[in-house]
C-alpha atoms as a PDB file:
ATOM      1  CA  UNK A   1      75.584 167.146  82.835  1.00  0.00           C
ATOM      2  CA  UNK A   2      72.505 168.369  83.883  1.00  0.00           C
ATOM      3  CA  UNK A   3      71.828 172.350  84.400  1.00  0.00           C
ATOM      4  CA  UNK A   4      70.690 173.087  87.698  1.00  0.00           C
ATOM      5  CA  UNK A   5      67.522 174.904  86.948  1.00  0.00           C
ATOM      6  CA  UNK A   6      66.482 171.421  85.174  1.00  0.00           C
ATOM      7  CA  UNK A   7      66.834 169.801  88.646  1.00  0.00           C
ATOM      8  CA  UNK A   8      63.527 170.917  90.454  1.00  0.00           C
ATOM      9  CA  UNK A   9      61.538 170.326  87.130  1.00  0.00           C
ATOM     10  CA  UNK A  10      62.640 166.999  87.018  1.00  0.00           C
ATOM     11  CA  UNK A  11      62.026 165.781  90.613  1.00  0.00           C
ATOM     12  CA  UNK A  12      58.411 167.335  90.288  1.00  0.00           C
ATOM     13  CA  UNK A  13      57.490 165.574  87.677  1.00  0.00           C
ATOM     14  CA  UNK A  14      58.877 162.597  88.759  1.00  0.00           C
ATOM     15  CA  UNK A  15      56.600 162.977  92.213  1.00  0.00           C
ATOM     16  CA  UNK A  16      53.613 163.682  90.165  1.00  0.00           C
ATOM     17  CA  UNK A  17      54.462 160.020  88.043  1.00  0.00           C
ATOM     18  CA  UNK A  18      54.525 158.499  91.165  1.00  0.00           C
ATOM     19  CA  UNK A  19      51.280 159.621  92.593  1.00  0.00           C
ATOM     20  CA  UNK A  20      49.767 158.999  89.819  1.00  0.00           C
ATOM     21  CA  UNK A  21      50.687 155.200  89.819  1.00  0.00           C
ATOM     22  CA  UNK A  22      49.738 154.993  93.742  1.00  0.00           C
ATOM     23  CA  UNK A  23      45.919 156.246  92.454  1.00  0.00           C
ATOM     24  CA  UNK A  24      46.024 153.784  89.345  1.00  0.00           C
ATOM     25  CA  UNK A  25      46.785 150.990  91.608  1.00  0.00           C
ATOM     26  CA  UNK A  26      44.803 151.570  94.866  1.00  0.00           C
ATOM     27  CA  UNK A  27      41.520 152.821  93.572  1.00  0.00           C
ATOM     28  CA  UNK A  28      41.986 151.452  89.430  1.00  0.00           C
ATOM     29  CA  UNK A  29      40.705 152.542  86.634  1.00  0.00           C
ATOM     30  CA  UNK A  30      38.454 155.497  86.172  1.00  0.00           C
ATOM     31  CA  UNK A  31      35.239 154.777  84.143  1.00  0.00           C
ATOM     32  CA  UNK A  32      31.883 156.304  84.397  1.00  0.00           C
ATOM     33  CA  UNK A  33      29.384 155.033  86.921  1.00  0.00           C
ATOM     34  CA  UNK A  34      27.047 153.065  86.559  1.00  0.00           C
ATOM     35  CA  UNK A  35      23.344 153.499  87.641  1.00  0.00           C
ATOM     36  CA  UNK A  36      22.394 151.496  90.278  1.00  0.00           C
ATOM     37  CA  UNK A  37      18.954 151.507  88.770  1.00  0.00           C
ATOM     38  CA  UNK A  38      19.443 150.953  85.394  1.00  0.00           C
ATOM     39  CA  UNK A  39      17.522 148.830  83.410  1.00  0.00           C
ATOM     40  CA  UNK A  40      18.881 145.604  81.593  1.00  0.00           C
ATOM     41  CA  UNK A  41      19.100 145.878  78.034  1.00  0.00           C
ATOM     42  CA  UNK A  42      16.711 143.957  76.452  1.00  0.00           C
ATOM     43  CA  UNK A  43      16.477 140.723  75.284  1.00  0.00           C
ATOM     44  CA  UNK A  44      15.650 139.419  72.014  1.00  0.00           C
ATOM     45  CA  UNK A  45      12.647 136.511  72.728  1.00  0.00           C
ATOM     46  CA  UNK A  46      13.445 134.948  69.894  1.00  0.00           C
ATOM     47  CA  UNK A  47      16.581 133.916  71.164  1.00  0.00           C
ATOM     48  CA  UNK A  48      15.088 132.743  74.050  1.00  0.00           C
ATOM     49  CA  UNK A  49      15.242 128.357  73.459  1.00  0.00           C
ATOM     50  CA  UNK A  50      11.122 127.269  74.079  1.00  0.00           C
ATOM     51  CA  UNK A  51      10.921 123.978  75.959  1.00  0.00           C
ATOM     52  CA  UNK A  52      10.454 120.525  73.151  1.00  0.00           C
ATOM     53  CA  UNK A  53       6.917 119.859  73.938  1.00  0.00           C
ATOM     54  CA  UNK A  54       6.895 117.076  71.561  1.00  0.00           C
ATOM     55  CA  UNK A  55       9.869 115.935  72.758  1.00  0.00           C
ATOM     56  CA  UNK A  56       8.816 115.423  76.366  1.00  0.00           C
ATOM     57  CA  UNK A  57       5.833 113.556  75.032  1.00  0.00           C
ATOM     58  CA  UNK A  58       5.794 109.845  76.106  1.00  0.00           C
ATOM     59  CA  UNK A  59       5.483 107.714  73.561  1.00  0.00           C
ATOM     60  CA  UNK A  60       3.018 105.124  73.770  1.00  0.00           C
ATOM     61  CA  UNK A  61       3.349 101.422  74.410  1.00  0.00           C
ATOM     62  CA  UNK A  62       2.539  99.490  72.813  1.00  0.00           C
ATOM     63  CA  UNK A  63       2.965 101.988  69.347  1.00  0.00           C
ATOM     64  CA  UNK A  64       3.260 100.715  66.012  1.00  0.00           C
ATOM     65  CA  UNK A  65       3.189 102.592  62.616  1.00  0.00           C
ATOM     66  CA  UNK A  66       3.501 100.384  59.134  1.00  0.00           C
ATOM     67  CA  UNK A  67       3.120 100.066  55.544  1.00  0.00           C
ATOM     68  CA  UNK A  68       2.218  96.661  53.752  1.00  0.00           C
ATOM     69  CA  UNK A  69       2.121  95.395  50.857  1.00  0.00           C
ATOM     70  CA  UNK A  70       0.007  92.608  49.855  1.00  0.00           C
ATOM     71  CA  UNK A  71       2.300  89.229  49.305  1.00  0.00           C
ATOM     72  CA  UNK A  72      -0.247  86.278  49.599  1.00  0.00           C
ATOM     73  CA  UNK A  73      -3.792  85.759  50.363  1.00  0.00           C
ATOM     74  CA  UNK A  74      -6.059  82.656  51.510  1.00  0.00           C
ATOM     75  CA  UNK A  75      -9.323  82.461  53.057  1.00  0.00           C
ATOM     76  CA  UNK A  76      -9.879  84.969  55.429  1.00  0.00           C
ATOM     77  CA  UNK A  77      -5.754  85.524  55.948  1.00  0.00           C
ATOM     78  CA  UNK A  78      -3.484  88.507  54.149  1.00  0.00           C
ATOM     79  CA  UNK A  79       0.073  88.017  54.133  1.00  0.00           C
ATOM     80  CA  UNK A  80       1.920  91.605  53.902  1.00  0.00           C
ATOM     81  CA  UNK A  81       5.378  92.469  53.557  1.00  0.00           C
ATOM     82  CA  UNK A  82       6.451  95.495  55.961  1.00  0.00           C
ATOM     83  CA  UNK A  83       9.879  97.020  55.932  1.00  0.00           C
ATOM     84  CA  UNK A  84      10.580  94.754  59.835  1.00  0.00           C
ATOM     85  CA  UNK A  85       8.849  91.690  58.780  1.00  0.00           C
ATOM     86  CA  UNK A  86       5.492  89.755  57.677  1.00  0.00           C
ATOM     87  CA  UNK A  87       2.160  91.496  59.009  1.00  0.00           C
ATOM     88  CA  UNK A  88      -0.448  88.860  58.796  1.00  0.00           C
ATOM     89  CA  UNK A  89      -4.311  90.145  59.076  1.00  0.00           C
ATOM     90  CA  UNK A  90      -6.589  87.345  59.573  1.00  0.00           C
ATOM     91  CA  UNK A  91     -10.903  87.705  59.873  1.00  0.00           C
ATOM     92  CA  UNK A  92     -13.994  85.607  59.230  1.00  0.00           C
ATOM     93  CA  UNK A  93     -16.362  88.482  58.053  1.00  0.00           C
ATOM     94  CA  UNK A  94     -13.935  90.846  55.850  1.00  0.00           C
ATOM     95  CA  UNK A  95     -10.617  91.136  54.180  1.00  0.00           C
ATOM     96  CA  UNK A  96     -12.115  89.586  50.531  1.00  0.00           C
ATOM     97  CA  UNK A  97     -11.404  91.840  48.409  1.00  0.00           C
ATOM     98  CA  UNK A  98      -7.774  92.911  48.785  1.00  0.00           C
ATOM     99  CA  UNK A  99      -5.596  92.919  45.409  1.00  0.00           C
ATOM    100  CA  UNK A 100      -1.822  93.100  44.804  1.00  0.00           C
ATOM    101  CA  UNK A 101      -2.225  96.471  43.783  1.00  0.00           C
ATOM    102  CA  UNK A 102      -3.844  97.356  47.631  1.00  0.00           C
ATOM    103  CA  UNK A 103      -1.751  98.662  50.119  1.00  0.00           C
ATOM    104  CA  UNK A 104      -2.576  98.409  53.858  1.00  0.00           C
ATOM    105  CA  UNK A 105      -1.133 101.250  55.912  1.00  0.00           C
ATOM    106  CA  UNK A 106      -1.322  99.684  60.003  1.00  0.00           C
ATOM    107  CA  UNK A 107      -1.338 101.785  63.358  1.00  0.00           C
ATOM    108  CA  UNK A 108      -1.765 100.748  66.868  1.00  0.00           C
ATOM    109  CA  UNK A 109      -1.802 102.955  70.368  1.00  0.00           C
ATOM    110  CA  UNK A 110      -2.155 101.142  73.253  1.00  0.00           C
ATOM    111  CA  UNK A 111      -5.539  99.674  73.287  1.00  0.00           C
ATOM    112  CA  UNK A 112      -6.404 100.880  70.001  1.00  0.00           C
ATOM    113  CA  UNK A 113      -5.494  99.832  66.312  1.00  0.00           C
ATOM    114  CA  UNK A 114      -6.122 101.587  62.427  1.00  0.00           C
ATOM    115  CA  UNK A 115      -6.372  99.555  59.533  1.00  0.00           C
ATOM    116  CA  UNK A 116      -6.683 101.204  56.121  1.00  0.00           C
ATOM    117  CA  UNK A 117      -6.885  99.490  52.813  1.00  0.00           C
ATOM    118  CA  UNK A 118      -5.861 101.903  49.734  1.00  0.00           C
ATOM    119  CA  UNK A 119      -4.801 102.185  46.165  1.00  0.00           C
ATOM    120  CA  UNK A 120      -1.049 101.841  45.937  1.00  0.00           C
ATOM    121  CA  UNK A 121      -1.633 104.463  42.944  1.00  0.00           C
ATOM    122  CA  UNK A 122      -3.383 107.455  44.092  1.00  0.00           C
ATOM    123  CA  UNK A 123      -3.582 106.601  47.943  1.00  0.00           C
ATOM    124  CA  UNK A 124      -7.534 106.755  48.074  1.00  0.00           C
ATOM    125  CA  UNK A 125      -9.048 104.383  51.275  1.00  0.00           C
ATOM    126  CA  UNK A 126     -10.991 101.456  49.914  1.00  0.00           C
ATOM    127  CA  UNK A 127     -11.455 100.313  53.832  1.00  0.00           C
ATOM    128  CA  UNK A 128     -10.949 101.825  57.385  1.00  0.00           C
ATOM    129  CA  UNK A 129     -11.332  99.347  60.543  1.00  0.00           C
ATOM    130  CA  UNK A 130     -11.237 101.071  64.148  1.00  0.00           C
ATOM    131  CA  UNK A 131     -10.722  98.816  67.090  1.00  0.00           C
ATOM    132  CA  UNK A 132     -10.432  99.483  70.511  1.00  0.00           C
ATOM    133  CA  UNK A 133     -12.364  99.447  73.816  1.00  0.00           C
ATOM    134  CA  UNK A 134     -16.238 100.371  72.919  1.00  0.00           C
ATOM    135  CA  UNK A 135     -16.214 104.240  73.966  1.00  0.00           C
ATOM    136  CA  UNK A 136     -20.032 106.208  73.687  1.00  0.00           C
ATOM    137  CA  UNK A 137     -19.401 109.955  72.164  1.00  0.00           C
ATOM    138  CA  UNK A 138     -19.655 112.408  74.624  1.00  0.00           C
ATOM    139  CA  UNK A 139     -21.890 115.081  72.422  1.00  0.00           C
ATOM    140  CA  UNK A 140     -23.252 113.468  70.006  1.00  0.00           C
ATOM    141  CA  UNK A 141     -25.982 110.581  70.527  1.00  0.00           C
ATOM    142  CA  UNK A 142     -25.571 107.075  69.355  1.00  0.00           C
ATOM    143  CA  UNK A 143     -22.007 107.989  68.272  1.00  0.00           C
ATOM    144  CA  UNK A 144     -18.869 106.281  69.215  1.00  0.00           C
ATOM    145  CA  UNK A 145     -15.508 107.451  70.131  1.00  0.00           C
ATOM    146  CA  UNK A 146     -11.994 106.337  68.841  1.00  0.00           C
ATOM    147  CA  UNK A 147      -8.158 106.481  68.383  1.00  0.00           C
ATOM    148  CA  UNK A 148      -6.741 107.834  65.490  1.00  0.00           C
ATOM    149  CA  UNK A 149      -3.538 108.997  64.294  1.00  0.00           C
ATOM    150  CA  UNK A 150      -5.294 111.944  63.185  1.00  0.00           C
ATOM    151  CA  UNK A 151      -6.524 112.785  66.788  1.00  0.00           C
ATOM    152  CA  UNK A 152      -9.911 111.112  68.511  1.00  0.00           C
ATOM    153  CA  UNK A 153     -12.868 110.376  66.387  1.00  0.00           C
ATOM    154  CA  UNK A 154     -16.227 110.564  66.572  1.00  0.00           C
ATOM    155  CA  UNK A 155     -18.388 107.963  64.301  1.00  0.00           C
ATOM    156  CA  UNK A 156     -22.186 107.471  64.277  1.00  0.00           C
ATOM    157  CA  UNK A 157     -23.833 104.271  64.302  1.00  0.00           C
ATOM    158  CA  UNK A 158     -25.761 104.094  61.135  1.00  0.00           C
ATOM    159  CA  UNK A 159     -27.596 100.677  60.912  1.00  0.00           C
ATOM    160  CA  UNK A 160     -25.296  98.316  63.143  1.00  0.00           C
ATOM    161  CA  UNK A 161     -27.220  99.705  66.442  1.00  0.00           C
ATOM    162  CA  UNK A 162     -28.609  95.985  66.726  1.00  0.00           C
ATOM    163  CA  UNK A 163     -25.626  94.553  66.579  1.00  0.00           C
ATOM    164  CA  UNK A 164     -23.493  96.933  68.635  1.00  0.00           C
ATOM    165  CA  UNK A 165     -25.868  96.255  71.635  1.00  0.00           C
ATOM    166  CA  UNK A 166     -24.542  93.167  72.570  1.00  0.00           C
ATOM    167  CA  UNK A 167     -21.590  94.996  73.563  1.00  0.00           C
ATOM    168  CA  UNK A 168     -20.843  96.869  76.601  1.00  0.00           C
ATOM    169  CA  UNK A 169     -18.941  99.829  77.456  1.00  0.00           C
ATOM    170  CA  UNK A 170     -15.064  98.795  77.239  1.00  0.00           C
ATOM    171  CA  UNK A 171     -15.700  95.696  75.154  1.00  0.00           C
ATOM    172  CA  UNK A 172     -12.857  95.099  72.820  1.00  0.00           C
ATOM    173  CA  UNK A 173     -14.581  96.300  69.236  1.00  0.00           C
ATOM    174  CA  UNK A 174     -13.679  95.810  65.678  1.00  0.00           C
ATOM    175  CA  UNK A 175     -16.038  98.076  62.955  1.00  0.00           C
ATOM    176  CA  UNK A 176     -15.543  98.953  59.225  1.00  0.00           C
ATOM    177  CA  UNK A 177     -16.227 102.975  58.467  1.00  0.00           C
ATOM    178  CA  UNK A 178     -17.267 105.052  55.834  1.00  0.00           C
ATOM    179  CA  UNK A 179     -16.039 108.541  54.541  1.00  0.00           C
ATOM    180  CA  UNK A 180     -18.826 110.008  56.284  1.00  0.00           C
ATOM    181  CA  UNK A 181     -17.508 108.750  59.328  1.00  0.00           C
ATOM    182  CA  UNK A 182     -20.531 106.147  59.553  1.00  0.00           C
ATOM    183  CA  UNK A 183     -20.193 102.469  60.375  1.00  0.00           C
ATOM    184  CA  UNK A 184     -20.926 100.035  58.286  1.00  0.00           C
ATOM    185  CA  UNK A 185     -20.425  96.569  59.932  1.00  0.00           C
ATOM    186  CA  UNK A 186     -19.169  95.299  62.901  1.00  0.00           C
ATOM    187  CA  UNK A 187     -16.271  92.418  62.374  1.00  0.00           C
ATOM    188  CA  UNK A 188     -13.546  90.014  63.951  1.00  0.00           C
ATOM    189  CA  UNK A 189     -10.423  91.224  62.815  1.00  0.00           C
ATOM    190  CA  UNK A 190      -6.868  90.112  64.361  1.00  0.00           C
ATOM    191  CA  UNK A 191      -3.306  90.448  63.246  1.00  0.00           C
ATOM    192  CA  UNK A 192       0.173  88.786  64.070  1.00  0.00           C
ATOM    193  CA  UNK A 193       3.196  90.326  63.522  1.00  0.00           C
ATOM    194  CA  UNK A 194       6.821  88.643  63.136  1.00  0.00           C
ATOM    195  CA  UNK A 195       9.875  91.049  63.022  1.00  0.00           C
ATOM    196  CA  UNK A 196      12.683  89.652  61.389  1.00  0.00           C
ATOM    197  CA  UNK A 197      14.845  92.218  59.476  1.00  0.00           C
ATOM    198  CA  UNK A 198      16.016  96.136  60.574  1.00  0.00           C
ATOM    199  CA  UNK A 199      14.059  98.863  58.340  1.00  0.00           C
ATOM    200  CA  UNK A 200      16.057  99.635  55.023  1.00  0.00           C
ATOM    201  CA  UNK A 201      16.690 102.965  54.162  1.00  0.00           C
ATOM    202  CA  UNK A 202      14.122 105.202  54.143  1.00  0.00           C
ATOM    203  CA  UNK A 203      11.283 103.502  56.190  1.00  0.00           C
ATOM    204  CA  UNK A 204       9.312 105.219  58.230  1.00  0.00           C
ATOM    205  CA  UNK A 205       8.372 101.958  60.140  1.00  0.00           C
ATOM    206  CA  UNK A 206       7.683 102.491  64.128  1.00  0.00           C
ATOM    207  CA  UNK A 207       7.707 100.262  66.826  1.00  0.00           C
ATOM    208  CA  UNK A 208       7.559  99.948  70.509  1.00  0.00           C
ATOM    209  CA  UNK A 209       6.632  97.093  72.132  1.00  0.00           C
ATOM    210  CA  UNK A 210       7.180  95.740  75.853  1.00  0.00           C
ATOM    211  CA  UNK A 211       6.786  92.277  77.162  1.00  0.00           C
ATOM    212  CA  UNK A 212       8.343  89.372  78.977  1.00  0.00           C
ATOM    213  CA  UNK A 213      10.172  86.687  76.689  1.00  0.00           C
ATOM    214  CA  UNK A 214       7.684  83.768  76.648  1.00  0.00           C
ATOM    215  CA  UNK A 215      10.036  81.030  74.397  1.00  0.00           C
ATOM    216  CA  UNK A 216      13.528  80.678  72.412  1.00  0.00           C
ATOM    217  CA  UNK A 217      12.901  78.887  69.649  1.00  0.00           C
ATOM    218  CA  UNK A 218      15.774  78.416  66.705  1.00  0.00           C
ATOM    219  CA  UNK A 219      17.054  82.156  66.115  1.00  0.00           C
ATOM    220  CA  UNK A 220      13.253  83.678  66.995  1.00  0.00           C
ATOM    221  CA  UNK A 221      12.182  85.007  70.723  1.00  0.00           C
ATOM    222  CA  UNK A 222       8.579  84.462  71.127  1.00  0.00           C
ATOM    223  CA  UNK A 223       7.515  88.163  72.990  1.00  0.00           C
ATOM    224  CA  UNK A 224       4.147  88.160  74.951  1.00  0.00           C
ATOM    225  CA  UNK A 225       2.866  91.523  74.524  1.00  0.00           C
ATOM    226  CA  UNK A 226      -0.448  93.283  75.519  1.00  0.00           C
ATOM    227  CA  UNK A 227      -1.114  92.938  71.602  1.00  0.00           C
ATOM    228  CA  UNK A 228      -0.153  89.200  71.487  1.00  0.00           C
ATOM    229  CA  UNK A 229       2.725  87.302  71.075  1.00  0.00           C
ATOM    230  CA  UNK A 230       5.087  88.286  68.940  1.00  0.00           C
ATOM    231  CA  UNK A 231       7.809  86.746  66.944  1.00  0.00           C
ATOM    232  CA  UNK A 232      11.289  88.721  66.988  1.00  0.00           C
ATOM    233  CA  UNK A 233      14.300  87.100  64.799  1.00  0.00           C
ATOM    234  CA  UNK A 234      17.567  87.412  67.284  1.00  0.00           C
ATOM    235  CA  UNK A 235      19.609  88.554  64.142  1.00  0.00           C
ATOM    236  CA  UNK A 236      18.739  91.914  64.670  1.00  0.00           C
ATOM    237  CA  UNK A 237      20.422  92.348  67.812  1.00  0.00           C
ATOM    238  CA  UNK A 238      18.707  90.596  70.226  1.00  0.00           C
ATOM    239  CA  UNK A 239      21.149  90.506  73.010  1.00  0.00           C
ATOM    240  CA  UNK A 240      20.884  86.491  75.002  1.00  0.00           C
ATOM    241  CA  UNK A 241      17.919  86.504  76.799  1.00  0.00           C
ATOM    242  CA  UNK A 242      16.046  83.972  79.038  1.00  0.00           C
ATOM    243  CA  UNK A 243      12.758  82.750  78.868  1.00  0.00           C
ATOM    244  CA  UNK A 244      10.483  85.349  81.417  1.00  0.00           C
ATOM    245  CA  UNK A 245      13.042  88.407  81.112  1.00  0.00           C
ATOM    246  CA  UNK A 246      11.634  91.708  80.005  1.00  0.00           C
ATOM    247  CA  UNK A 247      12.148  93.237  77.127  1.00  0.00           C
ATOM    248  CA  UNK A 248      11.742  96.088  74.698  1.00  0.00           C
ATOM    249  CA  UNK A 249      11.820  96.402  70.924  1.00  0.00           C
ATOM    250  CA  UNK A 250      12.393  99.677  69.466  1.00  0.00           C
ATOM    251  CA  UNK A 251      12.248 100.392  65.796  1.00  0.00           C
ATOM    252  CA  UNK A 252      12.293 104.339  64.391  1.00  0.00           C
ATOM    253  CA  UNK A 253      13.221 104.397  60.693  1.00  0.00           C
ATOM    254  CA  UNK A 254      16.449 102.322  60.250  1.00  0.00           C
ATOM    255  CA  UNK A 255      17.517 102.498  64.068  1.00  0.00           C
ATOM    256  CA  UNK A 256      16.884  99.351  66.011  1.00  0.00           C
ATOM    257  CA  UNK A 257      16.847  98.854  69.733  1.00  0.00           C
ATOM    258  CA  UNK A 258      16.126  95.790  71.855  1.00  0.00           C
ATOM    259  CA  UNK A 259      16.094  96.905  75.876  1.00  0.00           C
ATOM    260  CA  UNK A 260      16.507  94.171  78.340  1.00  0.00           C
ATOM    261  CA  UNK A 261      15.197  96.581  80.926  1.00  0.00           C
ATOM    262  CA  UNK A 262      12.278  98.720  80.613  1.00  0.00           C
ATOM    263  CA  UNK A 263      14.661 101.272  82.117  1.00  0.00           C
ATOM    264  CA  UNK A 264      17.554 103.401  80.644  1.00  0.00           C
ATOM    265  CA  UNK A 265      19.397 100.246  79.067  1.00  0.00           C
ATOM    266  CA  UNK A 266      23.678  99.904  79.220  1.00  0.00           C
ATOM    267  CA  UNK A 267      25.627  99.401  76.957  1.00  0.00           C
ATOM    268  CA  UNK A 268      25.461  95.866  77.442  1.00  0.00           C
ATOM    269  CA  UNK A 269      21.848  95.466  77.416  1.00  0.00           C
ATOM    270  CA  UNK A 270      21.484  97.428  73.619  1.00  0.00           C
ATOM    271  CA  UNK A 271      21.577  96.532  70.877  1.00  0.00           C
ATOM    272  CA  UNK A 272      22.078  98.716  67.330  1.00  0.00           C
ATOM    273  CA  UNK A 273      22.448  96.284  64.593  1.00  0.00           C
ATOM    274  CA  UNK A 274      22.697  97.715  60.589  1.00  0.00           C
ATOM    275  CA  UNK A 275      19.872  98.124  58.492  1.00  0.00           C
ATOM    276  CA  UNK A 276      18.976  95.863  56.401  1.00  0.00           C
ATOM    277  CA  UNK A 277      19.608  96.357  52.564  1.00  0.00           C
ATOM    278  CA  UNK A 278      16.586  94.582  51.676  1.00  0.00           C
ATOM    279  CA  UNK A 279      14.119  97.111  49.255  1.00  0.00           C
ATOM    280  CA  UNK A 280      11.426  98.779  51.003  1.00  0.00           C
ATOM    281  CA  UNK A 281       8.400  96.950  50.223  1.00  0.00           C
END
């Protein structure tokens, strides 16, 4: 039983409960204000993700990037081994003097190609051919100006002035440099390439190449390129193709794509087939 004078107590606090419930739940929570015109915290910038520049680079095409070794030589022709295939380097005026024990490390940008002949042991350049379209230096007087892939360079004429006047501005050029950035002779220098196995492991072989299929012959599709025709064994995932159909070959390391579109391919259209356990050459 309760005692009387207990009674009020109880129903006061009970009202004061209640009241207290009504405020929780029709205006919530009480926290300190915040100022309406307080400043963020800070950010840390280094959190902050910086846009891929290289990333969002196009690549070029056509783009190749190989290694060679030297497997067979005849007059005026050099037969290389590269980790996708044979690399054949053919001219009338140079190419004489490569051994077994050269290596020939091969680049090409679009209009533009590298050729450099070195010592398999220390890496030092016996030879260095430029080609590309005949481009006059900018700043610096009988000079001409190439591709790369160490960025544009400039390269003075030397004693081949003679000779480099029969060609004009644009004119498709082949010349042999020096260390000193000098040229010292103007050649004919070509190359064919035939792909016919996927990069094994390790290679840092690079390809990109665009062109309409120009013949199916056995297991090979003969590509026409801007850089020639070139000879692409089916076995590494060439999907069936007709004769006049565009398509791409990609090559970055081991990873191997043929495109039947110059667009974003299905799943249909590409083709990843395994690398190729062959030794790197």
């Amino acid at each position: 039983m309760i005692l009387p004078s207990i009674r009020p107590v109880r129903f006061l606090l009970g009202v004061l409960t209640l009241s207290a419930m009504l405020t929780w739940a029709l205006a919530g929570p009480s926290f300190p204000a915040l100022l309406d015109n307080a400043e963020p915290a800070p950010t840390d910038s280094t959190d902050q993700t910086e846009p891929d520049s290289v990333g969002s680079q196009e690549i070029a095409d056509p783009s190749i990037t190989l290694r060679g070794s030297v497997w067979r030589t005849k007059a005026g022709i050099v037969f290389l081994r590269t980790p996708i295939g044979t690399l054949t380097l053919s001219s009338k005026s140079t190419l004489k003097d490569l051994k077994a024990s050269h290596e020939v490390r091969f680049w090409v940008h679009e209009r533009h190609s590298v050729v450099d002949i070195v010592k398999k042991s220390d890496g030092s350049r016996i030879h260095r051919y430029l080609a590309g379209p005949m481009t006059p230096g900018s700043d610096v007087p009988n000079s001409l100006q190439w591709w790369t892939p160490d960025g544009d360079e400039t390269t003075h004429v030397g004693t081949q002035q003679a000779r480099l006047a029969a060609f004009q501005e644009g004119d498709p050029l082949t010349v042999e440099v020096d260390d000193s950035r000098t040229i010292i002779g103007v050649h004919d220098l070509q190359y064919d390439l035939q792909i016919s196995q996927v990069p094994p492991a390790g290679s840092d072989a690079h390809v990109v190449l665009s062109g309409s299929v120009s013949k199916l012959k056995s297991n090979f599709v003969f590509l026409r390129t801007p850089v020639g025709v070139v000879m692409v064994n089916s076995k590494i995932g060439v999907p069936h193709v007709k004769v006049g159909q565009p398509m791409t070959v990609r090559i970055d390391g081991q990873r191997v794509t043929v495109d039947l579109d110059r667009g974003a391919p299905s799943s249909q259209d590409q083709h990843v087939p395994a690398p190729s356990s062959a030794p790197n050459p």
